[in-house]
C-alpha atoms as a PDB file:
ATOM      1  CA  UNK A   1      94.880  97.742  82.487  1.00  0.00           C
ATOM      2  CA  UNK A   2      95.154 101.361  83.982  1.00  0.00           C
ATOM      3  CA  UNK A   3      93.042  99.791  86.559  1.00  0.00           C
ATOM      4  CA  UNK A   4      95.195  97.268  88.061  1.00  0.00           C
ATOM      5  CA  UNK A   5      96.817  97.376  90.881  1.00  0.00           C
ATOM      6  CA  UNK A   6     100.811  97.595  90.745  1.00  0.00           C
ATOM      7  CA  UNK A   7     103.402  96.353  93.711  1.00  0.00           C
ATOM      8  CA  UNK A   8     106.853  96.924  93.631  1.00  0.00           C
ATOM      9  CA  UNK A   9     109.191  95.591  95.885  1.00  0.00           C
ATOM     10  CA  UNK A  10     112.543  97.001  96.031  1.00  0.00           C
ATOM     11  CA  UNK A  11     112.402 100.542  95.840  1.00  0.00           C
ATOM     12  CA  UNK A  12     116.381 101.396  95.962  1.00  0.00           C
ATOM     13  CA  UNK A  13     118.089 103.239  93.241  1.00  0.00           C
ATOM     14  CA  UNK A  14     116.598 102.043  90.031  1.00  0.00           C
ATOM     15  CA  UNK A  15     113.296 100.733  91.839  1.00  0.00           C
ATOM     16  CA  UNK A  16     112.669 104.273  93.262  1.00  0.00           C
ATOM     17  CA  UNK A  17     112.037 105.571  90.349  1.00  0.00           C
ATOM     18  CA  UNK A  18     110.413 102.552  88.620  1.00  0.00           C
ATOM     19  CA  UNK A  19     108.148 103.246  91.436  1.00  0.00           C
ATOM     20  CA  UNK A  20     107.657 107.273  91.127  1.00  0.00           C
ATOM     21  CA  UNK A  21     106.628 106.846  87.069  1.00  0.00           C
ATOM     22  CA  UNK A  22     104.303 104.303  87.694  1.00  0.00           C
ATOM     23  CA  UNK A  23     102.552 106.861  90.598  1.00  0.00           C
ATOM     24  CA  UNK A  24     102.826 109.692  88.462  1.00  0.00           C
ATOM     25  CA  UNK A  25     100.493 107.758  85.555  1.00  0.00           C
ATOM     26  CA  UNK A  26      97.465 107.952  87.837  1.00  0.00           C
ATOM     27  CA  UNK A  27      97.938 103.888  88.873  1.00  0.00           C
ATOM     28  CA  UNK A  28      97.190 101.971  92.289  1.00  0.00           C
ATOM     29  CA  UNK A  29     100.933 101.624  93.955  1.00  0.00           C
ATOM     30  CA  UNK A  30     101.409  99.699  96.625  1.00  0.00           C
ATOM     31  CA  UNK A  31     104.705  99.025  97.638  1.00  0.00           C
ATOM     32  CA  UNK A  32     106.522  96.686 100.249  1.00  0.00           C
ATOM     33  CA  UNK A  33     108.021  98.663 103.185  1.00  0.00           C
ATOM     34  CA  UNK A  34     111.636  97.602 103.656  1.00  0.00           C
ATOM     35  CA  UNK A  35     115.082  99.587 105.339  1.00  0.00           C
ATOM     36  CA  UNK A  36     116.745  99.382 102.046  1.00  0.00           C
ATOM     37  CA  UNK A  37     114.150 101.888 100.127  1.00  0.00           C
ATOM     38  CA  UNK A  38     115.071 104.662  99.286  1.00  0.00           C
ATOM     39  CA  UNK A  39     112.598 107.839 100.981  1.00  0.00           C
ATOM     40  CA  UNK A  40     109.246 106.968 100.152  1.00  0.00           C
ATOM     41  CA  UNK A  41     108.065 110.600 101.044  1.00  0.00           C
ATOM     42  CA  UNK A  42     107.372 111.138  97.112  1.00  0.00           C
ATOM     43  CA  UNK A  43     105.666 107.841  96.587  1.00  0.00           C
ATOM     44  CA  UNK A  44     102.916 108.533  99.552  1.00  0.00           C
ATOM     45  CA  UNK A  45     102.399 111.949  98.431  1.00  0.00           C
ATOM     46  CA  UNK A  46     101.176 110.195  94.937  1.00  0.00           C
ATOM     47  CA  UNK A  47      99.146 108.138  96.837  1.00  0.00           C
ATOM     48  CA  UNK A  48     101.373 105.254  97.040  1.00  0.00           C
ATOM     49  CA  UNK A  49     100.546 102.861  99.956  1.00  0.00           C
ATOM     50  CA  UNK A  50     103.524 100.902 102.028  1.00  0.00           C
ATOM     51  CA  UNK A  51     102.669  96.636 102.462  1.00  0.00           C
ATOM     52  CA  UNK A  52     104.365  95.061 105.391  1.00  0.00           C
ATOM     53  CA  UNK A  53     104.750  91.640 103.362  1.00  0.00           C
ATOM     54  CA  UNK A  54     105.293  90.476 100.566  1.00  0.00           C
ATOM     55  CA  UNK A  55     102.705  88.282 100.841  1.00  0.00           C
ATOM     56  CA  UNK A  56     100.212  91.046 101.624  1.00  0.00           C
ATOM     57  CA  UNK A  57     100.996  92.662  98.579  1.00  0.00           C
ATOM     58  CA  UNK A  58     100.839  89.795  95.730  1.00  0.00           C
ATOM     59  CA  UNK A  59      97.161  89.369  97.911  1.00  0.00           C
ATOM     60  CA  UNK A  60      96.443  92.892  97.184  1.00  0.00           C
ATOM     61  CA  UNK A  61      98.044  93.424  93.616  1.00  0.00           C
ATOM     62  CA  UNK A  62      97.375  92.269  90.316  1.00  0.00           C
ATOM     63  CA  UNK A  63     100.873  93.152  88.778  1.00  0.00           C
ATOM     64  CA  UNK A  64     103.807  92.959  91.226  1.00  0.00           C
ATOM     65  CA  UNK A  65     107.423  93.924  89.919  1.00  0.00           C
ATOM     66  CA  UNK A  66     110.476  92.715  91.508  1.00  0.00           C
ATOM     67  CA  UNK A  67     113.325  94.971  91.815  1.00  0.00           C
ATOM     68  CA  UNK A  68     116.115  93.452  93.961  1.00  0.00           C
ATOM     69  CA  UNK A  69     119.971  92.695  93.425  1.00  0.00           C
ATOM     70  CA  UNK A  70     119.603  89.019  91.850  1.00  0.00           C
ATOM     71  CA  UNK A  71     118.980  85.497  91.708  1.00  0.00           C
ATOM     72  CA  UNK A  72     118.892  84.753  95.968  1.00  0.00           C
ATOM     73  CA  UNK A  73     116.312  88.456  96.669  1.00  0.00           C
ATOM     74  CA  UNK A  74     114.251  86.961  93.944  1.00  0.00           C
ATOM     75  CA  UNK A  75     113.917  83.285  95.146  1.00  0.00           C
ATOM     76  CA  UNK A  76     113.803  84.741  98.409  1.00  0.00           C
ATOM     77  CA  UNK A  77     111.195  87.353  98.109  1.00  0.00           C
ATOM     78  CA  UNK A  78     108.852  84.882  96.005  1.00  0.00           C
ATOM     79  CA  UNK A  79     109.028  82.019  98.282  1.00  0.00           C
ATOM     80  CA  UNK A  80     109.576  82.670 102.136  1.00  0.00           C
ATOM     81  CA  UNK A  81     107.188  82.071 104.315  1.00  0.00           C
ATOM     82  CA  UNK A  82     105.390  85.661 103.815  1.00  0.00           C
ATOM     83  CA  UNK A  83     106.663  85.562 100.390  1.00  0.00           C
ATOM     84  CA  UNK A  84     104.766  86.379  97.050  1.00  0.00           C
ATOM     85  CA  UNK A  85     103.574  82.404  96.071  1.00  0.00           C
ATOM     86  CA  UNK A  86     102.174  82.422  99.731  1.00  0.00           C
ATOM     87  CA  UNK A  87      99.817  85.365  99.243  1.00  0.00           C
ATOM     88  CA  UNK A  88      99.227  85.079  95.169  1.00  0.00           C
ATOM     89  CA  UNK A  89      96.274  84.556  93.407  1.00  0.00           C
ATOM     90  CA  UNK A  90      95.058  83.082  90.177  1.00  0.00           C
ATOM     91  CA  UNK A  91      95.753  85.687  87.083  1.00  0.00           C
ATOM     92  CA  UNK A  92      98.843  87.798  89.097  1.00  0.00           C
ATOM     93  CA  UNK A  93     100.817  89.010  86.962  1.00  0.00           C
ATOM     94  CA  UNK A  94     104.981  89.087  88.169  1.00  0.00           C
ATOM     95  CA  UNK A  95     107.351  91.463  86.225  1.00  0.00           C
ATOM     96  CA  UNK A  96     110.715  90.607  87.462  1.00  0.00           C
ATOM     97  CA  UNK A  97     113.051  93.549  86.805  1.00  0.00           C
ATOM     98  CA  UNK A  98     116.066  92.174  88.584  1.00  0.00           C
ATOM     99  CA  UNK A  99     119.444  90.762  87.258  1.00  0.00           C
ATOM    100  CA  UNK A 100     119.111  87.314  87.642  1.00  0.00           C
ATOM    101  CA  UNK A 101     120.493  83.747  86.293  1.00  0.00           C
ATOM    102  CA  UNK A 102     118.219  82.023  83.888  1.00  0.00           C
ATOM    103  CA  UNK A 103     118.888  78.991  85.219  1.00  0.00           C
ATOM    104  CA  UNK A 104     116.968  80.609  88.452  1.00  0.00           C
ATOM    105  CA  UNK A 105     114.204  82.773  86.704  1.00  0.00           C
ATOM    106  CA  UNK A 106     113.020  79.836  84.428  1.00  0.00           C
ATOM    107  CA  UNK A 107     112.680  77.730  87.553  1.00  0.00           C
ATOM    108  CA  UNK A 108     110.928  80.370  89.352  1.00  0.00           C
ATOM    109  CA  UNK A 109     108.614  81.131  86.865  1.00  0.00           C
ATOM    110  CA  UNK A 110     107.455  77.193  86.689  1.00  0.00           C
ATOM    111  CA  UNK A 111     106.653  78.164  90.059  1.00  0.00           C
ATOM    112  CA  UNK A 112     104.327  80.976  89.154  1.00  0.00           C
ATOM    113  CA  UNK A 113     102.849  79.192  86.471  1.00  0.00           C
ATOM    114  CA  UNK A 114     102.171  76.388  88.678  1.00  0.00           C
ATOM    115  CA  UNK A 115     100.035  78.643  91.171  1.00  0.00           C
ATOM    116  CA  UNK A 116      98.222  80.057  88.639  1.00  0.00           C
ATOM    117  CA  UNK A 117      99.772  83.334  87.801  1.00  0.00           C
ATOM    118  CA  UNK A 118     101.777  84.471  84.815  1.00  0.00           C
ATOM    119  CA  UNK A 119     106.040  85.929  84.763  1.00  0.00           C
ATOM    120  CA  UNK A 120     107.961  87.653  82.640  1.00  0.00           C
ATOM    121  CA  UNK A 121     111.329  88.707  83.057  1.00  0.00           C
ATOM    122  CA  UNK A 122     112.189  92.215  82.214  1.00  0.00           C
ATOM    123  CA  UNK A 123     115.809  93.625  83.682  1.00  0.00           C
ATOM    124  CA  UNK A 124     116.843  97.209  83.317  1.00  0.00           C
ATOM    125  CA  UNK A 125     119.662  98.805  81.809  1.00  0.00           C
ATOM    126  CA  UNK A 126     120.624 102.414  82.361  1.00  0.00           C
ATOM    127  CA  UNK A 127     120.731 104.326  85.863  1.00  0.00           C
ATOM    128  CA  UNK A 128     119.077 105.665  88.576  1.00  0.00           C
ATOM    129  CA  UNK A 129     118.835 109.245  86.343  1.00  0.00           C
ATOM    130  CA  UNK A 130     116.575 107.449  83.598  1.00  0.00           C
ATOM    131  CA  UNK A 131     115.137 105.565  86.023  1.00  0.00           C
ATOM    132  CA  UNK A 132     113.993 108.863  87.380  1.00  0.00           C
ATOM    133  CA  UNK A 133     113.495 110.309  84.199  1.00  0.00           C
ATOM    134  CA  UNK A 134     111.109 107.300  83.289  1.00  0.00           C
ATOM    135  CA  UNK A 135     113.286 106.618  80.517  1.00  0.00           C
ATOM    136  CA  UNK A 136     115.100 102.633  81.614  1.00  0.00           C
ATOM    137  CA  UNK A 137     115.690 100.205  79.085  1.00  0.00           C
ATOM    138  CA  UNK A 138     113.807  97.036  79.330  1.00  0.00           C
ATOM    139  CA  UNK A 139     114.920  93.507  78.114  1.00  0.00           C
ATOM    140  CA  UNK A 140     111.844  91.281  78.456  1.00  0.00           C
ATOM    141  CA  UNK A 141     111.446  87.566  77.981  1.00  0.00           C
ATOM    142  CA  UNK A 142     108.052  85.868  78.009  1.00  0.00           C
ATOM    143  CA  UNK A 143     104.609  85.052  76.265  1.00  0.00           C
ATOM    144  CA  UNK A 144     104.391  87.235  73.516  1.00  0.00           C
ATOM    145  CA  UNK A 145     100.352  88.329  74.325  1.00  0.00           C
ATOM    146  CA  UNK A 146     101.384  88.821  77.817  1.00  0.00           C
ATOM    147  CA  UNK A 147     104.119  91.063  76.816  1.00  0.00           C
ATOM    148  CA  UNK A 148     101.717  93.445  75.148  1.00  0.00           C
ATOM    149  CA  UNK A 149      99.038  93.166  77.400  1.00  0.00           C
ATOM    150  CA  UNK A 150     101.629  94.738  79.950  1.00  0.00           C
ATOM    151  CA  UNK A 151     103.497  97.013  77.600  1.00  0.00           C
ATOM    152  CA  UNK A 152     101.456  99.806  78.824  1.00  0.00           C
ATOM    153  CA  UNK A 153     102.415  99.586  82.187  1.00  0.00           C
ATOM    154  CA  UNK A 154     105.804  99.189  81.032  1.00  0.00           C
ATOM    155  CA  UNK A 155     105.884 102.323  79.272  1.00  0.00           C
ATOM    156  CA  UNK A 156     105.005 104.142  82.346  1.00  0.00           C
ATOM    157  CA  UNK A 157     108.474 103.859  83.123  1.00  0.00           C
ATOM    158  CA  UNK A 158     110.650 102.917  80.390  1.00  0.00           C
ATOM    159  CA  UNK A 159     111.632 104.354  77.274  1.00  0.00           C
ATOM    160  CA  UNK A 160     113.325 101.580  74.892  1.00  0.00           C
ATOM    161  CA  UNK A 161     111.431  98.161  75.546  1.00  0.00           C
ATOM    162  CA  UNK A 162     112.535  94.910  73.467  1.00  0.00           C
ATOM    163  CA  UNK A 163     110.795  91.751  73.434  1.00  0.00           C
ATOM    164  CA  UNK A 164     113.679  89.055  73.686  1.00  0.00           C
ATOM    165  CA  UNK A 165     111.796  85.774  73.716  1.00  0.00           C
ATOM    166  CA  UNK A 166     110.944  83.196  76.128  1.00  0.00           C
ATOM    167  CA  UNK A 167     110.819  83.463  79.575  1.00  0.00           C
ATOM    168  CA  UNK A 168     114.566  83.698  80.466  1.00  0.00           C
ATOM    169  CA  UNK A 169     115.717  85.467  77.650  1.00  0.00           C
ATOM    170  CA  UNK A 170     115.513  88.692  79.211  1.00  0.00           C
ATOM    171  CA  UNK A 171     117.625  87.924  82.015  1.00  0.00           C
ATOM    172  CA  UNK A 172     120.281  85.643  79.094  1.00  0.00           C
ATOM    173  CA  UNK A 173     120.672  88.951  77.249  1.00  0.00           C
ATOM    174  CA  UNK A 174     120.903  91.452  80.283  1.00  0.00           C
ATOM    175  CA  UNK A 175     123.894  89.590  81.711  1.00  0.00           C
ATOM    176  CA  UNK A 176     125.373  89.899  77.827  1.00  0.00           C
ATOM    177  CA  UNK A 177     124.643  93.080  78.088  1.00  0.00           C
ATOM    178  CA  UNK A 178     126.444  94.026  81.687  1.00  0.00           C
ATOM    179  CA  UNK A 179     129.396  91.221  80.532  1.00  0.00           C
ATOM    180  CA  UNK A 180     130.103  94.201  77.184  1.00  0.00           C
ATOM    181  CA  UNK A 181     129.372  97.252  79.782  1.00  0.00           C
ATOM    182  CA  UNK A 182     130.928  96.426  82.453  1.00  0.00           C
ATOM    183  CA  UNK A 183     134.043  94.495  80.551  1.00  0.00           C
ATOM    184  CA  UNK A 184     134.274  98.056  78.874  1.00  0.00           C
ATOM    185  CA  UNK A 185     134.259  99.290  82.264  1.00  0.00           C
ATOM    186  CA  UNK A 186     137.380  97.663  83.218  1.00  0.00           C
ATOM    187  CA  UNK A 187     139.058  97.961  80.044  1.00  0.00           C
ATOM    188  CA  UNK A 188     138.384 101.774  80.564  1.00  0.00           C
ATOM    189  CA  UNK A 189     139.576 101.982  83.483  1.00  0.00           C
ATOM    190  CA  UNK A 190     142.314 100.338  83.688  1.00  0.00           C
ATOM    191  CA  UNK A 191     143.755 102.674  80.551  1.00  0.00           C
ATOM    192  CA  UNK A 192     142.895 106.086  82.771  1.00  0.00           C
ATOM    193  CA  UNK A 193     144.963 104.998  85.060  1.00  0.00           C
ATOM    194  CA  UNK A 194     147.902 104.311  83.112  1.00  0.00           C
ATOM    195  CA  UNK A 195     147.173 107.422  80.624  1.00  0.00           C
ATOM    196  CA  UNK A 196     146.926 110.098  84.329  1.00  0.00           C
ATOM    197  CA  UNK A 197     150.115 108.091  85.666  1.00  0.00           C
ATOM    198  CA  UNK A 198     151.622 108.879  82.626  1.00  0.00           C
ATOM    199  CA  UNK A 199     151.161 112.618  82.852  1.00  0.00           C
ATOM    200  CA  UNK A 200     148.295 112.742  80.312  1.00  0.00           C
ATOM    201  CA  UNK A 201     145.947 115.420  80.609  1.00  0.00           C
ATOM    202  CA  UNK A 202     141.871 113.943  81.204  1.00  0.00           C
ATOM    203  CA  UNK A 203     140.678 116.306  78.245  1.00  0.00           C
ATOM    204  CA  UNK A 204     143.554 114.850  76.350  1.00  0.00           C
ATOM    205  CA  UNK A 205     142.505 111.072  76.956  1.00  0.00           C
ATOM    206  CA  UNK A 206     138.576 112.449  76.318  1.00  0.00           C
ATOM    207  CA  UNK A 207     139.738 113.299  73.417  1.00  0.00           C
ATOM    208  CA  UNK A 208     141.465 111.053  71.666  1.00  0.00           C
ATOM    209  CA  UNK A 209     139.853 108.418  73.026  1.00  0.00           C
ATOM    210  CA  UNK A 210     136.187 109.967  71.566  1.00  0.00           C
ATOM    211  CA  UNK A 211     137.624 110.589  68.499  1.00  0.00           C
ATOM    212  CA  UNK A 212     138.474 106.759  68.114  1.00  0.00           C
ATOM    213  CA  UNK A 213     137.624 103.153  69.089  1.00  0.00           C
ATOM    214  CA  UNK A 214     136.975 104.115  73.042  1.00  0.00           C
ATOM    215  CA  UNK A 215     133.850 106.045  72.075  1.00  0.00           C
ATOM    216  CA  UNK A 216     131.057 104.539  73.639  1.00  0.00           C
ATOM    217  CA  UNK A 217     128.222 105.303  76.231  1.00  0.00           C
ATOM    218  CA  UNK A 218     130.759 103.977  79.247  1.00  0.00           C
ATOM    219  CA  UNK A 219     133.239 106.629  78.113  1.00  0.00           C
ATOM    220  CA  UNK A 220     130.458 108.944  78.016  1.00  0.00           C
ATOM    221  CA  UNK A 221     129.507 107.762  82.213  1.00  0.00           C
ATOM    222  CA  UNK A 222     133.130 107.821  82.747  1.00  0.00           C
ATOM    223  CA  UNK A 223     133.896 111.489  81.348  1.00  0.00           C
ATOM    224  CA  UNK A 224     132.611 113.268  84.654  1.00  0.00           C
ATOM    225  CA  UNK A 225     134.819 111.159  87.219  1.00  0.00           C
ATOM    226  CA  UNK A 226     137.696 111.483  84.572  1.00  0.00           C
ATOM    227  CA  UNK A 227     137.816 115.446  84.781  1.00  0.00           C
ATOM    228  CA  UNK A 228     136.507 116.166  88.365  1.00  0.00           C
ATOM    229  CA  UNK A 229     136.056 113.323  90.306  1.00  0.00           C
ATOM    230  CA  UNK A 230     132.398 112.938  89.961  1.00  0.00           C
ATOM    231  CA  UNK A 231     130.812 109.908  90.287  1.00  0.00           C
ATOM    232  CA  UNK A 232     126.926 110.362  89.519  1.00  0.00           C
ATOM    233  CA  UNK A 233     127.653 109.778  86.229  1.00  0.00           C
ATOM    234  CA  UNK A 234     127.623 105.907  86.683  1.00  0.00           C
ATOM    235  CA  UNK A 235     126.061 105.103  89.845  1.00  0.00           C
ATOM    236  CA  UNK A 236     126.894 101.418  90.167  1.00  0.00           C
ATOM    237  CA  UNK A 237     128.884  99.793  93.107  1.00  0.00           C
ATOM    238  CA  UNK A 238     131.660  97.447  92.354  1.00  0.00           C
ATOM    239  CA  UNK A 239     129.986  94.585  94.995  1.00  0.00           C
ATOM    240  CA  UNK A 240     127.561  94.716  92.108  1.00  0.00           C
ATOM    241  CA  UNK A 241     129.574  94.982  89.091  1.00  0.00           C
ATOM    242  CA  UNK A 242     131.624  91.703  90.467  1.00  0.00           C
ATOM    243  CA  UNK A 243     127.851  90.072  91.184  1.00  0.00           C
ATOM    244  CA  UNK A 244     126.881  90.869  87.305  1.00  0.00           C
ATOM    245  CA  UNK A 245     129.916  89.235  85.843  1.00  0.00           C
ATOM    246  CA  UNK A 246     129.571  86.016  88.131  1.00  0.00           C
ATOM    247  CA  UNK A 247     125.976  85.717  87.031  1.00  0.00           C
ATOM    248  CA  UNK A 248     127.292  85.908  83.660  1.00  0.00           C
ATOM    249  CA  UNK A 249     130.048  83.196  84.139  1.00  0.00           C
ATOM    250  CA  UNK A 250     127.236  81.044  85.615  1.00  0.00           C
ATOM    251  CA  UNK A 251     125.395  81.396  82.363  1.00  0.00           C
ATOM    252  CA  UNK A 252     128.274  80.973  80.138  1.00  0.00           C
ATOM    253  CA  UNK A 253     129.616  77.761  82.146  1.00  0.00           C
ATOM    254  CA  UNK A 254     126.103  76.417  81.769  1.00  0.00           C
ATOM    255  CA  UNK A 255     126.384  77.231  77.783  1.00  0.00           C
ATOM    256  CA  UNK A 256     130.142  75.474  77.924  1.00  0.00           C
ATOM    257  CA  UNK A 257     131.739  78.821  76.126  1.00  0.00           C
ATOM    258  CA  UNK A 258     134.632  79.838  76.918  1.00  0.00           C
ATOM    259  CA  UNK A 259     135.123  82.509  80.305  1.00  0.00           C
ATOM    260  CA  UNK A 260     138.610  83.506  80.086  1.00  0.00           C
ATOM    261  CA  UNK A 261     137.725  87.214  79.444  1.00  0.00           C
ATOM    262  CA  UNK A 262     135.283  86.995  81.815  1.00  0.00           C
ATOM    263  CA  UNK A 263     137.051  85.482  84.524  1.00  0.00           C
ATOM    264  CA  UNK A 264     139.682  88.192  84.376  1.00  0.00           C
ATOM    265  CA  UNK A 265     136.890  91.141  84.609  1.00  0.00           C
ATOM    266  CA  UNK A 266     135.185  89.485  87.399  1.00  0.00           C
ATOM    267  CA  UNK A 267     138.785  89.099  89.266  1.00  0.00           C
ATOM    268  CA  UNK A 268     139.118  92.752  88.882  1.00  0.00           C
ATOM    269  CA  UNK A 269     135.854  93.689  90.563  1.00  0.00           C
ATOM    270  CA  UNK A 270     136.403  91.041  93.274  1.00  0.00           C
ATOM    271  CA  UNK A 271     139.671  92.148  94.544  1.00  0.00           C
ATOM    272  CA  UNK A 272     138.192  95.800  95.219  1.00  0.00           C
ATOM    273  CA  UNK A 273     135.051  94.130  96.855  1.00  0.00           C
ATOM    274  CA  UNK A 274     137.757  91.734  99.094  1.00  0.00           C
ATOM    275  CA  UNK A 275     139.728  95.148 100.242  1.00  0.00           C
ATOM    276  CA  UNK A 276     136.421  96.731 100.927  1.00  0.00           C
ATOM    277  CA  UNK A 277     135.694  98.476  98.364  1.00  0.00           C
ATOM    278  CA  UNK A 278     132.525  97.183  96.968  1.00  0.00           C
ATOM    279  CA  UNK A 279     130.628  99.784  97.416  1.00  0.00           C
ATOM    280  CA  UNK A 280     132.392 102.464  95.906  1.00  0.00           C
ATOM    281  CA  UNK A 281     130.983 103.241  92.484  1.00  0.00           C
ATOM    282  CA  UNK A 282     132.299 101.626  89.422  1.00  0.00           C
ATOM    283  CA  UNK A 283     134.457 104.928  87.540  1.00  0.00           C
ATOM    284  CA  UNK A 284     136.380 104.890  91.331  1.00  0.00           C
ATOM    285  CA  UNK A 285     137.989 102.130  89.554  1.00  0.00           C
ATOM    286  CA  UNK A 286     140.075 104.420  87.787  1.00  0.00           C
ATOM    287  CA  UNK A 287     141.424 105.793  91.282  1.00  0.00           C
ATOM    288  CA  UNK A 288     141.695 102.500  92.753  1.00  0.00           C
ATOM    289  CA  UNK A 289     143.644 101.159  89.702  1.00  0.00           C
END
């Protein structure tokens, strides 16, 4: 497995560094060549190799892992014209690493399946630091042997990697996961910017709110913006935040549960992206608010 050849095809924030861990093990990278990278300067020194297609690359690759923002960069990238079913062979293997809706990945995977190669669906949490760091989390639906026959690959650049069951169930419990972070998110913010219009000092807030039922990893990426107006502690645009929470409405509408909370989250995020704010990162909330 050390052998194979690896694509990856959106190499932004998180897929940068996806990207850079994978180089760093000694592997084959290719990678598609696209505006929206991030500098690639690190990934060529390591021997990385840009693709002009995507096409080119699934011809090329025996692994190829999808990092773009969701369901319509997926279908997209795996069925254009120069897209990855046009170029793939028999036995390619597709890790897709986006946030996507189940409904979408299950019928993209048929897809795969159908020309011969094999999915699995394996979104991220975390940020662009772990990413870095080599340390994501990874939520992965999909055959169970094909799971561990890629888990070392996987560990090239994650640290916490949980097999959640069929295909699609990695991309079901990622958008349950971003509906608790990011309705956190809100909740948070929305109570910093009563508690600093209310004269309360941010170590104050910190404090109390630590010491009590607001303790929690968001408070934790929130702390920095809340005392100095630092945002690199949860580098994640709104656009994207409201994107998450629709995906997860999708999914919950198809489920017939109830979306009330949901539906006000999503509203919150929307209105910033409307006044053109979407791609200010998600603890400018607080200032927005």
């Amino acid at each position: 497995m050390d052998n194979q050849k690896t694509g990856i095809i959106g190499v932004g924030h998180m897929g940068h560094g996806i990207a850079l861990n994978i180089a760093k093990s000694g592997r084959h990278l290719m990678y598609l060549d696209h505006p929206g990278n991030q500098p690639t300067d690190a990934l060529q020194a390591l021997g990385g190799e840009p693709c002009a297609t995507a096409a080119q690359m699934a011809q090329a690759c025996d692994v190829l892992i999808l990092c773009v923002t969701g369901s319509p960069e997926v279908e997209d990238v795996l069925g254009r014209h120069d897209g990855v079913l046009a170029g793939m062979t028999p036995g390619t293997v597709i890790i897709d690493c986006s946030t996507a809706i189940p409904q979408s990945t299950e019928r993209l995977a048929a897809k795969v399946h159908e020309a011969g190669g094999h999915f699995l669906d394996a979104p991220m949490t975390r940020t662009p630091k772990e990413a870095a760091e080599g340390r994501l989390n990874l939520i992965v639906g999909g055959d169970s042997q094909l799971f561990n026959d890629q888990l070392p690959l996987m560990k090239c650049f994650a640290e916490n990697i949980t097999h959640a069951g069929a295909v699609g169930a990695g991309h079901t419990l990622k958008l349950i996961h971003n509906f608790v972070s990011l309705g956190f998110s809100a909740v948070l913010a929305e109570a910093a910017a009563a508690s600093a219009k209310s004269g309360v000092a941010p170590d104050v807030l910190l404090e109390v709110l630590g010491n009590g039922g607001g303790r929690s990893v968001v408070l934790d990426r929130f702390t920095s913006y809340i005392t100095a107006n630092e945002t690199q502690g949860f580098v994640f645009s709104l656009s994207n935040a409201a994107k998450d929470t629709r995906y997860y409405t999708t999914m919950a509408d198809d489920l017939a549960i109830d979306t009330r909370v949901c539906e006000a989250i999503t509203s919150i995020f929307e209105d910033q992206v409307n006044a053109g704010m979407g791609e200010r990162y998600i603890p400018e909330l607080i200032s927005l608010l």
